[in-house]
Protein backbone atom coordinates (compact mmCIF):
# COMPACT_ATOMS: atom_id res chain seq x y z
CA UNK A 1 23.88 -2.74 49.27
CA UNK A 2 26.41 -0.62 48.15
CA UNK A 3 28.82 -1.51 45.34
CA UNK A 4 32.35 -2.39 47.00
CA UNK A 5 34.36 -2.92 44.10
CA UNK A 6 36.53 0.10 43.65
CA UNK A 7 35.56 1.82 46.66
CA UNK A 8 39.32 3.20 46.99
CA UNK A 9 41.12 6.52 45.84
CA UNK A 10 42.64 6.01 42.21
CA UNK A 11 46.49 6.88 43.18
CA UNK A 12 48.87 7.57 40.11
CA UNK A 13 52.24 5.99 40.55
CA UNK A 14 54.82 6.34 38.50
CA UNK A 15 55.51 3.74 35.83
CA UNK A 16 57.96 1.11 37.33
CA UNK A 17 60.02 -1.27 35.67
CA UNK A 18 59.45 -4.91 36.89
CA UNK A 19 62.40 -7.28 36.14
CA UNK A 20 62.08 -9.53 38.18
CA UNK A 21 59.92 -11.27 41.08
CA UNK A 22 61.49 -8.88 43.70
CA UNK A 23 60.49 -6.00 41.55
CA UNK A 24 56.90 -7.15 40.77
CA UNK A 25 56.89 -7.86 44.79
CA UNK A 26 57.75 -4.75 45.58
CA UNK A 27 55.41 -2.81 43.02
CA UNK A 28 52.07 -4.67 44.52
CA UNK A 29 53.35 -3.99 47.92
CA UNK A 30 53.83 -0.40 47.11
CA UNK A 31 50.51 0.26 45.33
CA UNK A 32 48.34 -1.76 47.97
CA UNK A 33 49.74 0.35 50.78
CA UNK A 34 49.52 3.73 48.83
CA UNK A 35 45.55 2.81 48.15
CA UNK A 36 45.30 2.11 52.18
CA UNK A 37 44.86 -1.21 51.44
CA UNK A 38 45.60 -4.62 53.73
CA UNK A 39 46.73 -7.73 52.62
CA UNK A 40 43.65 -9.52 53.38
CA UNK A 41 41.46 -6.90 51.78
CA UNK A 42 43.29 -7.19 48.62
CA UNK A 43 43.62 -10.63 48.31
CA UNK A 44 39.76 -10.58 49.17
CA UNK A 45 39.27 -8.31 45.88
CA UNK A 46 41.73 -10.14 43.88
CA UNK A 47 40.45 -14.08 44.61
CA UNK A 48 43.65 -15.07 46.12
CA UNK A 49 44.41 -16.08 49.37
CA UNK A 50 46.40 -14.12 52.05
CA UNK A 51 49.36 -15.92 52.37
CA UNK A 52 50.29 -16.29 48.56
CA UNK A 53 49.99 -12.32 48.43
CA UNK A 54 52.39 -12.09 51.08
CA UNK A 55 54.60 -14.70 49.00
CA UNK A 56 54.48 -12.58 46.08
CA UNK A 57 55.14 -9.40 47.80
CA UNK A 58 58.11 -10.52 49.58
CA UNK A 59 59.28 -11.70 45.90
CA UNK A 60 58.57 -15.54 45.85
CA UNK A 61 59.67 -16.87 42.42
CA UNK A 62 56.42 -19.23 40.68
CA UNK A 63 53.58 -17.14 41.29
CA UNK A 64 50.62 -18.23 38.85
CA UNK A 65 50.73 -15.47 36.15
CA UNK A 66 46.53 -15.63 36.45
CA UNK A 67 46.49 -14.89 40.19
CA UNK A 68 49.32 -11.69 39.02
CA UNK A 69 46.81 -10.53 36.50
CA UNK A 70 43.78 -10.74 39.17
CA UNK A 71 46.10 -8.39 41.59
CA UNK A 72 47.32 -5.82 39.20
CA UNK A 73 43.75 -6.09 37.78
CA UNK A 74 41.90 -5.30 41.30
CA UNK A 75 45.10 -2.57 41.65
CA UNK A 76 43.44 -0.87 38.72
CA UNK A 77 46.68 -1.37 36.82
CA UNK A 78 47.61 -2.20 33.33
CA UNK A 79 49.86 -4.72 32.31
CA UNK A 80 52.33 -2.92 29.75
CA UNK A 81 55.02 -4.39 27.84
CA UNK A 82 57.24 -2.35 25.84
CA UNK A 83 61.05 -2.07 24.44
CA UNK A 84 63.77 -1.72 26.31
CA UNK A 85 64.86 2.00 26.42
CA UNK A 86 68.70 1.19 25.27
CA UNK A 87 71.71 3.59 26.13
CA UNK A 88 73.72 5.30 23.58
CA UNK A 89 76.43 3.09 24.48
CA UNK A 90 74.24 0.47 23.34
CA UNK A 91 73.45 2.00 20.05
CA UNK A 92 76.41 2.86 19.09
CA UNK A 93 77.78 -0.74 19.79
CA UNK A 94 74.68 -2.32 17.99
CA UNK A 95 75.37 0.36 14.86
CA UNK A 96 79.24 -0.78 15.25
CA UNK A 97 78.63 -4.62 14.60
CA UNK A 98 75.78 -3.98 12.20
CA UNK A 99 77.95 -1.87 10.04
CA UNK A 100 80.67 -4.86 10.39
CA UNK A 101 78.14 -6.93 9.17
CA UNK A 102 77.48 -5.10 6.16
CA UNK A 103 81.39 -4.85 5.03
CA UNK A 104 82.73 -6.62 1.74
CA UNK A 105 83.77 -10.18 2.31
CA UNK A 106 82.73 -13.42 3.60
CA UNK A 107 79.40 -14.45 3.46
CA UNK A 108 79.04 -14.15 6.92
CA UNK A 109 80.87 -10.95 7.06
CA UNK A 110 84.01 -12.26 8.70
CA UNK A 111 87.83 -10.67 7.69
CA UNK A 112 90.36 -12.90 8.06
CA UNK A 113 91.38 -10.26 10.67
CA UNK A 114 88.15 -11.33 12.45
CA UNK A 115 89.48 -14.60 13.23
């Protein structure tokens, strides 16, 4: 018998930034139908029934984070977390109120023209 497991394509998609359970939804959905998957055939691979995959795709908030892991994980994906990228808006702003911080005065670096 023939070894099933990872019998589709490997199909590079772009990172994606998941924020929230619409996002994550929406990133499964994406990468199952890009490997010519089906629902059932994924949630076969991933130990999960049908119907909860179609929860999670359509963005259902509560998903078990062990039944995420098993689909991203029979995906042939990697669960990444890095920083933020911040703006420049943002670093200036965070520079700003650091360097206000730092200024002679209270202990908690308050001016009386702070309050």
């Amino acid at each position: 018998m023939a070894d099933q497991t990872n019998q589709h394509s490997a199909v590079s998609l772009p990172g994606q930034s998941v924020s929230n359970w619409a996002s994550l939804g929406r990133l499964i959905q994406g990468a199952r139908k890009e490997r010519g998957m089906t629902q059932a055939g994924l949630a076969l691979e991933a130990g999960v029934s049908r119907a909860w995959l179609a929860k999670v795709e359509s963005g259902h908030r509560g998903a078990e984070f062990e039944r995420i892991l098993r689909v991203l994980n029979a995906l042939e994906f990697d669960l990444v977390a890095r920083p933020r990228r911040r703006s420049v808006a943002d670093l200036d702003l965070a520079e700003a109120l650091a360097a206000r911080r730092r200024r002679p005065g209270s202990a908690d670096g308050r001016h009386e023209e702070d309050w």
